[in-house]
C-alpha atoms as a PDB file:
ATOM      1  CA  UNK A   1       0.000   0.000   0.000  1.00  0.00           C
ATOM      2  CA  UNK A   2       0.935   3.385  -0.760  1.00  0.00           C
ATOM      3  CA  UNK A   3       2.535   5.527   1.867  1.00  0.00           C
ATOM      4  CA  UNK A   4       1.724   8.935   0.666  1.00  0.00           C
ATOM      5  CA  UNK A   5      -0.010  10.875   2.877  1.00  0.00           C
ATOM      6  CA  UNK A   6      -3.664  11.324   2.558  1.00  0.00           C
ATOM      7  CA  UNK A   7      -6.072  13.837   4.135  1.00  0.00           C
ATOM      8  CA  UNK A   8      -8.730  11.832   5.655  1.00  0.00           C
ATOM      9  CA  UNK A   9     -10.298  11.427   9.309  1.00  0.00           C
ATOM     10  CA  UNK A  10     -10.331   8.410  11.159  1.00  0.00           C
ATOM     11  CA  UNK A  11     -11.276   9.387  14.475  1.00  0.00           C
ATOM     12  CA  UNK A  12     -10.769   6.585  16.771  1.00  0.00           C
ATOM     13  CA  UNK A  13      -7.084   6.939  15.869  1.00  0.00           C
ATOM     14  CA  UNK A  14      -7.067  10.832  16.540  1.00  0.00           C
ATOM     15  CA  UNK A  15      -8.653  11.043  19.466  1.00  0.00           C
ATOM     16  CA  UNK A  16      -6.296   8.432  20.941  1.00  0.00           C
ATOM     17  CA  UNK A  17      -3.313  10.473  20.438  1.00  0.00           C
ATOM     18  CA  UNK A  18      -5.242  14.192  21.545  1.00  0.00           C
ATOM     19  CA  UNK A  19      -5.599  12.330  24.703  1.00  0.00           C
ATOM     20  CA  UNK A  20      -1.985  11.214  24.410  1.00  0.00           C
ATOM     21  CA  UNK A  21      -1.045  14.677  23.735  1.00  0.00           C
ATOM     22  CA  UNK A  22      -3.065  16.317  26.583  1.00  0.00           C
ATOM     23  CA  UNK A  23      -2.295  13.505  28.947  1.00  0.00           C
ATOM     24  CA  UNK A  24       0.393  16.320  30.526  1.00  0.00           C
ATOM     25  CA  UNK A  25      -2.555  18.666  30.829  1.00  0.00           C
ATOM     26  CA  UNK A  26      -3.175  18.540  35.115  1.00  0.00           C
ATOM     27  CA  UNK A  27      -7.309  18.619  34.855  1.00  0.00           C
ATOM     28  CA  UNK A  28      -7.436  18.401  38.086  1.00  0.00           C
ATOM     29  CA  UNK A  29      -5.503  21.694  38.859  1.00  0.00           C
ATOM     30  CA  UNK A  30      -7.211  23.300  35.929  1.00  0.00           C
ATOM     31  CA  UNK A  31     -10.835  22.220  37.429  1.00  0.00           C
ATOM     32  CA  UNK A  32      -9.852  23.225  40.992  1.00  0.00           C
ATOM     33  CA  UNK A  33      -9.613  26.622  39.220  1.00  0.00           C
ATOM     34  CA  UNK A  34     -13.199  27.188  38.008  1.00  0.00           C
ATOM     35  CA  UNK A  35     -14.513  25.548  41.192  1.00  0.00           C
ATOM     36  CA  UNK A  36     -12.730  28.818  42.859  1.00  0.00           C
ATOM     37  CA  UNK A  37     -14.307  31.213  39.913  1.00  0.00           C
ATOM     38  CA  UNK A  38     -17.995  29.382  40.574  1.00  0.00           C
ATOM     39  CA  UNK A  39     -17.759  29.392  44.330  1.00  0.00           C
ATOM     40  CA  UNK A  40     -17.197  33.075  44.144  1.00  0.00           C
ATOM     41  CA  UNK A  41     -19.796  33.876  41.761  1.00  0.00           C
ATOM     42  CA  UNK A  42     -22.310  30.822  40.865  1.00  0.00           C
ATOM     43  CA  UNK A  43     -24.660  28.673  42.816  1.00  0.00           C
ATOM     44  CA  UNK A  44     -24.886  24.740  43.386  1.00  0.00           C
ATOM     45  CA  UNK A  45     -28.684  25.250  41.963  1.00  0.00           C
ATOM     46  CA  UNK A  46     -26.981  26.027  38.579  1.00  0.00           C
ATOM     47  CA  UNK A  47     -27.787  24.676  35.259  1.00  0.00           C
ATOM     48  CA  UNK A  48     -24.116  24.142  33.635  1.00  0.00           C
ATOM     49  CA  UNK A  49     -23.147  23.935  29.829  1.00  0.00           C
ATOM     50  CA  UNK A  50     -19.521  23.032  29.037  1.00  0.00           C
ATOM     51  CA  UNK A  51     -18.697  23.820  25.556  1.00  0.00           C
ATOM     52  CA  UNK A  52     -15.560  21.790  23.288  1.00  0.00           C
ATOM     53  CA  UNK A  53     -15.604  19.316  26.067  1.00  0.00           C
ATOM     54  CA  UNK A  54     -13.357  17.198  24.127  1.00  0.00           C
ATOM     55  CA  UNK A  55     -12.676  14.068  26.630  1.00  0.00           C
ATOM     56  CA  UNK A  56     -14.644  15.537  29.208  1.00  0.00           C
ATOM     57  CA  UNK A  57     -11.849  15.287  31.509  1.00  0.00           C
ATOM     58  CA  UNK A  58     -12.334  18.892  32.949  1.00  0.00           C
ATOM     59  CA  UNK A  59     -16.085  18.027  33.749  1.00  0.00           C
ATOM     60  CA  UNK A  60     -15.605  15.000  35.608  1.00  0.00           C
ATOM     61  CA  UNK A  61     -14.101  16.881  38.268  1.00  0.00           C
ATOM     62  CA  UNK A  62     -17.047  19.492  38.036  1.00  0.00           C
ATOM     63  CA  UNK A  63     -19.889  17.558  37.673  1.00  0.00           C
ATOM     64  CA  UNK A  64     -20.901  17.622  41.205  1.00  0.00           C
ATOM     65  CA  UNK A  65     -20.650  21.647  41.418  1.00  0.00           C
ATOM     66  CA  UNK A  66     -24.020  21.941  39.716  1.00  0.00           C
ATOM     67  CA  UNK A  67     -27.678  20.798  39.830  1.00  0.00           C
ATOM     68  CA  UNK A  68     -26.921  19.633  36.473  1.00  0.00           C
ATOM     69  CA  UNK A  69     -24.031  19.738  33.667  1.00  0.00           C
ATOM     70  CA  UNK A  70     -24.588  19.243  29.981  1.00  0.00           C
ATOM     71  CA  UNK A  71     -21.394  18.570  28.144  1.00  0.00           C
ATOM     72  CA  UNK A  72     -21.018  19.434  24.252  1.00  0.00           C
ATOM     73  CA  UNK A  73     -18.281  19.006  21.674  1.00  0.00           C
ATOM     74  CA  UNK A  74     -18.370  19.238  18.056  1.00  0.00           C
ATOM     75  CA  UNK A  75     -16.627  15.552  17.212  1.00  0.00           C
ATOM     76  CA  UNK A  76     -19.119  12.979  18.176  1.00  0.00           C
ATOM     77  CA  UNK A  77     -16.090  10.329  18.785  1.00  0.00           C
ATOM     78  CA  UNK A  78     -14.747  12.209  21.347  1.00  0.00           C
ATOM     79  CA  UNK A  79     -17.698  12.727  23.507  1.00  0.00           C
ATOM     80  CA  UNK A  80     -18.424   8.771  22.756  1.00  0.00           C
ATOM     81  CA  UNK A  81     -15.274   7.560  23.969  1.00  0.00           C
ATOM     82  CA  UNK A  82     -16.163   9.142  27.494  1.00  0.00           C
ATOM     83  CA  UNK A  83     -17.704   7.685  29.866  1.00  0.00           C
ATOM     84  CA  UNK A  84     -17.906   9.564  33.025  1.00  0.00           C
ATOM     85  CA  UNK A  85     -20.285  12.049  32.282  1.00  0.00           C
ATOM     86  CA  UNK A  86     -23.744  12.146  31.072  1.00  0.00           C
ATOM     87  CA  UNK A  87     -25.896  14.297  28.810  1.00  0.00           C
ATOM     88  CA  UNK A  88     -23.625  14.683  26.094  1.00  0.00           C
ATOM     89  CA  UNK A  89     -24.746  17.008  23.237  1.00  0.00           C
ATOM     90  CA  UNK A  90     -22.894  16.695  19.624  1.00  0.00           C
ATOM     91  CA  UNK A  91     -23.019  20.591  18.364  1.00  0.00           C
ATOM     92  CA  UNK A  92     -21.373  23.478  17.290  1.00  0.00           C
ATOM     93  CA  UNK A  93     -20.831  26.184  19.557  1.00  0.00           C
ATOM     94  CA  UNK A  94     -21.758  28.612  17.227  1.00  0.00           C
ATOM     95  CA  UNK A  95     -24.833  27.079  16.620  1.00  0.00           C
ATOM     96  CA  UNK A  96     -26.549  25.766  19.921  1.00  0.00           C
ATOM     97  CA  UNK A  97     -29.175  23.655  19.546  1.00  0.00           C
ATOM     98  CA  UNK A  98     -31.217  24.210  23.200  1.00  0.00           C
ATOM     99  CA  UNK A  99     -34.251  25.667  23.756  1.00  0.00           C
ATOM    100  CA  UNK A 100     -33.275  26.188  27.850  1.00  0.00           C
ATOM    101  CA  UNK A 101     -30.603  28.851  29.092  1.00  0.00           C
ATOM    102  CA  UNK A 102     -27.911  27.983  31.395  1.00  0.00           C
ATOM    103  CA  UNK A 103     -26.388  29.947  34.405  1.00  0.00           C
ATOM    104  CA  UNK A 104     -23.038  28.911  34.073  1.00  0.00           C
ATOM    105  CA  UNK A 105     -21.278  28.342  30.381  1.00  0.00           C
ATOM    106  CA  UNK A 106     -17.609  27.745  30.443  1.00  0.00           C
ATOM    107  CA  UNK A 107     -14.724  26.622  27.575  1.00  0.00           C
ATOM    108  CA  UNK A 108     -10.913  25.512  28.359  1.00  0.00           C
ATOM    109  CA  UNK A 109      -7.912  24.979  26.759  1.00  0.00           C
ATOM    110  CA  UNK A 110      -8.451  28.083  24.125  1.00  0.00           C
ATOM    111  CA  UNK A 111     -11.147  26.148  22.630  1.00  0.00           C
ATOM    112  CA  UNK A 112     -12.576  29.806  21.449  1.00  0.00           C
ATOM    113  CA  UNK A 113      -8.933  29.978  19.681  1.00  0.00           C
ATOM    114  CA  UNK A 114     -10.196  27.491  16.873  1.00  0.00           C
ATOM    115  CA  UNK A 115     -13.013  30.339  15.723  1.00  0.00           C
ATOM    116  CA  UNK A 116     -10.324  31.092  13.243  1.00  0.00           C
ATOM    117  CA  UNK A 117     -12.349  34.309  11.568  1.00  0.00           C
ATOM    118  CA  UNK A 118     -14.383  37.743  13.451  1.00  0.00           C
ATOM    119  CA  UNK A 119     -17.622  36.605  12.129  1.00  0.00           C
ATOM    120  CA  UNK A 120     -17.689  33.314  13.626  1.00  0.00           C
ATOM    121  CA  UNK A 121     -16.649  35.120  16.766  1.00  0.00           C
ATOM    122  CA  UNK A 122     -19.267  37.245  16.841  1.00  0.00           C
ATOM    123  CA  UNK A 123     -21.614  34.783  16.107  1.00  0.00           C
ATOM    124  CA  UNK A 124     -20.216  32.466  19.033  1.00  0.00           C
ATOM    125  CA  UNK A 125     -20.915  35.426  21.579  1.00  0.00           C
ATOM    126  CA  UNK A 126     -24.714  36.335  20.202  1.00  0.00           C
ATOM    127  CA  UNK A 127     -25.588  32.544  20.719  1.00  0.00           C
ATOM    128  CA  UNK A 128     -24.033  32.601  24.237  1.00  0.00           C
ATOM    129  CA  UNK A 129     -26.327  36.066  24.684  1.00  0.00           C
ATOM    130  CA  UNK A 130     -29.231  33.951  23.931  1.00  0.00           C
ATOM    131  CA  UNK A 131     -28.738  31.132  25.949  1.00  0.00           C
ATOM    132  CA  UNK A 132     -27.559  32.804  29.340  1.00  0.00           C
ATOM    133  CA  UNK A 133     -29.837  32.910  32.105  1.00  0.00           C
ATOM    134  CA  UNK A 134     -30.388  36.876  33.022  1.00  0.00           C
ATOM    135  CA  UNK A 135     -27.742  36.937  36.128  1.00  0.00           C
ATOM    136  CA  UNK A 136     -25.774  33.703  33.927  1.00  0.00           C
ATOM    137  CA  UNK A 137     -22.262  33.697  33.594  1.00  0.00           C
ATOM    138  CA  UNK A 138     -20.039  32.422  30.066  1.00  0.00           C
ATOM    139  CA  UNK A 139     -16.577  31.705  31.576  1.00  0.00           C
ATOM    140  CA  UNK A 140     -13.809  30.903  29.504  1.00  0.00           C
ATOM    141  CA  UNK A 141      -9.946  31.399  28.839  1.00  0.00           C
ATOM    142  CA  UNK A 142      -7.978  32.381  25.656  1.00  0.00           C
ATOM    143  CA  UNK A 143      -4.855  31.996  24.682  1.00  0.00           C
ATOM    144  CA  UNK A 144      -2.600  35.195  23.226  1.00  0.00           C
ATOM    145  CA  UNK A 145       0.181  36.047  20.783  1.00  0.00           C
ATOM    146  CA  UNK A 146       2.446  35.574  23.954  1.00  0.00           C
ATOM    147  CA  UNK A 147       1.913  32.040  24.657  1.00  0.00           C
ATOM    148  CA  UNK A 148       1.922  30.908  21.189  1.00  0.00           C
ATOM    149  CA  UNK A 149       5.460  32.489  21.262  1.00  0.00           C
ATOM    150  CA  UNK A 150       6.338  31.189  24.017  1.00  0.00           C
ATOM    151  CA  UNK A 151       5.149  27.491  23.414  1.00  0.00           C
ATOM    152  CA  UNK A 152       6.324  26.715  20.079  1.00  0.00           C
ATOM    153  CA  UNK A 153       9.338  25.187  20.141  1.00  0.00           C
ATOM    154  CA  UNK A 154       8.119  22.243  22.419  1.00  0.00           C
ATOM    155  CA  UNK A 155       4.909  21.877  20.513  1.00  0.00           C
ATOM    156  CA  UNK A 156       6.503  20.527  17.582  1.00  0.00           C
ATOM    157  CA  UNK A 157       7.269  16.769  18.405  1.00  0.00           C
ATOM    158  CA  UNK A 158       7.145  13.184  17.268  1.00  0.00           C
ATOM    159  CA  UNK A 159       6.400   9.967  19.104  1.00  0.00           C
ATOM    160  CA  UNK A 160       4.405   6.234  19.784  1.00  0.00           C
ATOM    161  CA  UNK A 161       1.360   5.617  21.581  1.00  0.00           C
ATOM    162  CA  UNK A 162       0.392   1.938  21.175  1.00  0.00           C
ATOM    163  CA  UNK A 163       2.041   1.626  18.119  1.00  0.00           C
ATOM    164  CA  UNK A 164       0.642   4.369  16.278  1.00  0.00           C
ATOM    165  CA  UNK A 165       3.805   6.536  14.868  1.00  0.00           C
ATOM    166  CA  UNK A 166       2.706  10.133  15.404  1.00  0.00           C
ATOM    167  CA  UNK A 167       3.878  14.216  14.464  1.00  0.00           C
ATOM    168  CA  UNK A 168       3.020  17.025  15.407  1.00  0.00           C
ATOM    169  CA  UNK A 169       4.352  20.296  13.675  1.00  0.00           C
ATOM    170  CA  UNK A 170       3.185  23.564  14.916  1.00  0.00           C
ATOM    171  CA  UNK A 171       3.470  26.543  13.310  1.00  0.00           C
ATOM    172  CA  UNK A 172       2.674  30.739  14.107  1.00  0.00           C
ATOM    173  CA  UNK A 173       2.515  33.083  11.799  1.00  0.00           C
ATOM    174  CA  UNK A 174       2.717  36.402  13.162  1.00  0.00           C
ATOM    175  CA  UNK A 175       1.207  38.224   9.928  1.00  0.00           C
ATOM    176  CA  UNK A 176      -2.352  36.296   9.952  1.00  0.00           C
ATOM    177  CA  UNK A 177      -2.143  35.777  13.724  1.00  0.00           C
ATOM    178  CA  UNK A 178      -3.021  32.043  12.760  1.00  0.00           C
ATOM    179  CA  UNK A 179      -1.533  29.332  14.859  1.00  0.00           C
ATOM    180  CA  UNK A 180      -1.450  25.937  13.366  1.00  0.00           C
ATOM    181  CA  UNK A 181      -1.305  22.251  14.180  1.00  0.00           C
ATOM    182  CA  UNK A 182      -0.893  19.859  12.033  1.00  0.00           C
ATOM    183  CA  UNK A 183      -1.152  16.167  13.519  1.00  0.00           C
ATOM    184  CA  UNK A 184       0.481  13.341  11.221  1.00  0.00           C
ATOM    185  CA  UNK A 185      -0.320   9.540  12.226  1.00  0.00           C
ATOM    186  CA  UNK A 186       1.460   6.380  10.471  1.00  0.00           C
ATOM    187  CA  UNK A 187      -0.453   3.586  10.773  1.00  0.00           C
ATOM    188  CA  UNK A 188       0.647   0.280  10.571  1.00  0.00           C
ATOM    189  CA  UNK A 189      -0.325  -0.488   7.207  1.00  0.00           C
ATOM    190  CA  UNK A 190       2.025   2.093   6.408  1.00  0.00           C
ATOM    191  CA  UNK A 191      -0.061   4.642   5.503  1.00  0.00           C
ATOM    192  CA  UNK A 192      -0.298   8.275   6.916  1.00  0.00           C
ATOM    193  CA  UNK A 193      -3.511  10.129   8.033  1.00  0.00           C
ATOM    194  CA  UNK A 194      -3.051  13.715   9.051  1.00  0.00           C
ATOM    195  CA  UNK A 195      -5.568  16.700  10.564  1.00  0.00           C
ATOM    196  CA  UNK A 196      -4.979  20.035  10.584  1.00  0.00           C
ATOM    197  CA  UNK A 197      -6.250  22.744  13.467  1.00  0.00           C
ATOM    198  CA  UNK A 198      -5.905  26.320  12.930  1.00  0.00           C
ATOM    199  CA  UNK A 199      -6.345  28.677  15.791  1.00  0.00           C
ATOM    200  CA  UNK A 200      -6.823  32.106  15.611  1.00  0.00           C
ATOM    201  CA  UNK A 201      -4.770  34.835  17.712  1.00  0.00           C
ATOM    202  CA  UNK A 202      -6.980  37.307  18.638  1.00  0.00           C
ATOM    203  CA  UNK A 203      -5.615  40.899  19.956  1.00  0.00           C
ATOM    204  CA  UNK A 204      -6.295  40.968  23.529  1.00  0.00           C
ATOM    205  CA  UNK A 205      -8.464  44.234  23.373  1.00  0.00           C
ATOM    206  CA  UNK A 206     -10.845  42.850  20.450  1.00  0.00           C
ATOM    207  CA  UNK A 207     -12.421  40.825  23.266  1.00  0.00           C
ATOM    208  CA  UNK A 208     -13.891  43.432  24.561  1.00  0.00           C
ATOM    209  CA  UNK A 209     -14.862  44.966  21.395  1.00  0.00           C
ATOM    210  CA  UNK A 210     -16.962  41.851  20.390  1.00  0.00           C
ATOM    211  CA  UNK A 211     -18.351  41.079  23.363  1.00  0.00           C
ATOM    212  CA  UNK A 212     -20.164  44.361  23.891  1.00  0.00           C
ATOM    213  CA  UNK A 213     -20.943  44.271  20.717  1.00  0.00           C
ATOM    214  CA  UNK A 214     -23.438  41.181  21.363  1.00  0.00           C
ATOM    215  CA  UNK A 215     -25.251  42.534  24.729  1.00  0.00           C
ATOM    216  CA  UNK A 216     -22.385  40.934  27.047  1.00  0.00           C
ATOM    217  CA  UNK A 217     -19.656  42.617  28.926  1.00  0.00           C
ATOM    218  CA  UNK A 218     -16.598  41.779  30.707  1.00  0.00           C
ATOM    219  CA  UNK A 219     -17.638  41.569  34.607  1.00  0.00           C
ATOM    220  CA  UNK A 220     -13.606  39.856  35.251  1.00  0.00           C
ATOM    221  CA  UNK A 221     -10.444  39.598  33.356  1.00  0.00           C
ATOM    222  CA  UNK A 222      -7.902  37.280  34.907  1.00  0.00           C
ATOM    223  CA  UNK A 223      -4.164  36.561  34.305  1.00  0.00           C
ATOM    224  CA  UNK A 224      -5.255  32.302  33.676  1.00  0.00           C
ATOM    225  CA  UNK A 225      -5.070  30.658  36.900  1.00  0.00           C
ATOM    226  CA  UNK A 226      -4.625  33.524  39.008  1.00  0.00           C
ATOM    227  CA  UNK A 227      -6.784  36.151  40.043  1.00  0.00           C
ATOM    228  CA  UNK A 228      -4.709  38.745  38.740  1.00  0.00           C
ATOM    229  CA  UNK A 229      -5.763  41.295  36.290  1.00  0.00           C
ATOM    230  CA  UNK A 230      -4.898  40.186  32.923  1.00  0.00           C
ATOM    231  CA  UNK A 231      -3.639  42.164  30.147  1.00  0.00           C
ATOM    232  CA  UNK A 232      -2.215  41.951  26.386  1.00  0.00           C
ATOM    233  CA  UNK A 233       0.956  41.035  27.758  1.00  0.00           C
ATOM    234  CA  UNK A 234      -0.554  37.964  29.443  1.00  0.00           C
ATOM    235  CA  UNK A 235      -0.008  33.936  28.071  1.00  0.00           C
ATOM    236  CA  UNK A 236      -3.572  33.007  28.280  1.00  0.00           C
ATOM    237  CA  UNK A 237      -6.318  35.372  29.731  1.00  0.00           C
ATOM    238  CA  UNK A 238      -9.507  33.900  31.693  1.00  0.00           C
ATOM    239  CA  UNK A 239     -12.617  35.963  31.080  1.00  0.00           C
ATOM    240  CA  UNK A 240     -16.021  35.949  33.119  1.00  0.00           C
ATOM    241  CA  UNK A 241     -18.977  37.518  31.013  1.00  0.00           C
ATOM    242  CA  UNK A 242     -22.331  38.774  32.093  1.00  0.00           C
ATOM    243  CA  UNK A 243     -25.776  39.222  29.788  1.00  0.00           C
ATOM    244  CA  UNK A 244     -26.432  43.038  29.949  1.00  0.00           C
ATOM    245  CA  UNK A 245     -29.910  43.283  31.886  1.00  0.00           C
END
């Protein structure tokens, strides 16, 4: 069989090695983190909505925070391979598909990063307008030109993980602002499979821009992790948004 590479998507295989790849990610420490931000600002009667839950990891530490937690992520494999947490919604955050509003909406991991263009921004903050509860809260961190900076070196890498040959080679382009990742698998037929994800770089003060722009505003803006003030000069910035009533 041919060994030139072909752009296809066979998803058991990638979402074995994003779990690989995030397996240095400490969800537990991450978690711990929004339990602080909900404690301070949330209620255990609160109807939750995580969105690009990916392997759920995150909510399985959270899931006992609220009345009850819906978990959504636009690749149905992902949210199939989990099992620890329950109503599990395949959609696209730009596009949600519920009728109910939620009190508490969060993201992680710069999952907002992969809206790669201003209009599908936008269009991500009007549907979170519409589906916050009136005192609601959308939480969720981004990553900036900083980090990506900062990060790249180490992000491009190769390795195994159960015999699946893997590559990952990450690129930033400081012109477009676009940070790339492309993900190459060899599989043992000999054959390569590869994905590419593009995230976006947005400048720190177009947040704000966009998201009064769609009836929200910035109630907190934290230095990730901290409760620090964060600013353009920041690796990744955690936000807290409120509906304007």
């Amino acid at each position: 069989m041919s060994s030139t590479p072909q752009i296809v998507k066979p998803y058991t295989y990638f979402s074995k090695i994003y779990s690989h790849l995030m397996s240095s990610v400490d969800y537990k420490y991450w978690a711990k983190y929004l339990i602080e931000i909900h404690d301070t600002i949330g209620s255990k009667k609160d109807i939750a909505l995580e969105l690009a839950a990916g392997n759920c990891e995150i909510s399985s530490y959270l899931k006992k925070q609220f009345a009850k937690l819906y978990v959504s992520d636009l690749s149905f494999e992902m949210l199939k391979n989990n099992k620890k947490c329950k109503n599990k919604i395949c959609c696209n955050m730009i596009n949600l598909p519920f009728k109910n509003k939620f009190d508490f909406i969060y993201s992680t991991f710069d999952s907002i990063n992969y809206l790669n263009d201003e209009t599908q921004l936008s269009l991500f903050f009007n549907n979170i307008s519409n589906h916050l509860s009136e005192n609601g809260h959308l939480v969720f961190d981004v990553s900036l030109k900083h980090n990506s900076l900062k990060h790249l070196k180490k992000l491009n890498r190769k390795g195994k993980y159960k015999n699946i040959s893997f590559e990952q080679i990450s690129k930033f382009d400081e012109e477009t602002l676009i940070h790339s990742n492309l993900i190459r698998i060899k599989l043992k037929d000999g054959s390569w499979v590869e994905e590419l994800h593009k995230q976006k770089i947005y400048d720190f003060y177009y947040y704000f821009e966009v998201i009064e722009s769609n009836d929200l505003y910035v109630s907190e803006c934290f230095d990730a992790f901290d409760f620090k003030d964060g600013n353009r000069d920041s690796d990744r910035i955690q936000f807290i948004v409120k509906r304007k009533n």
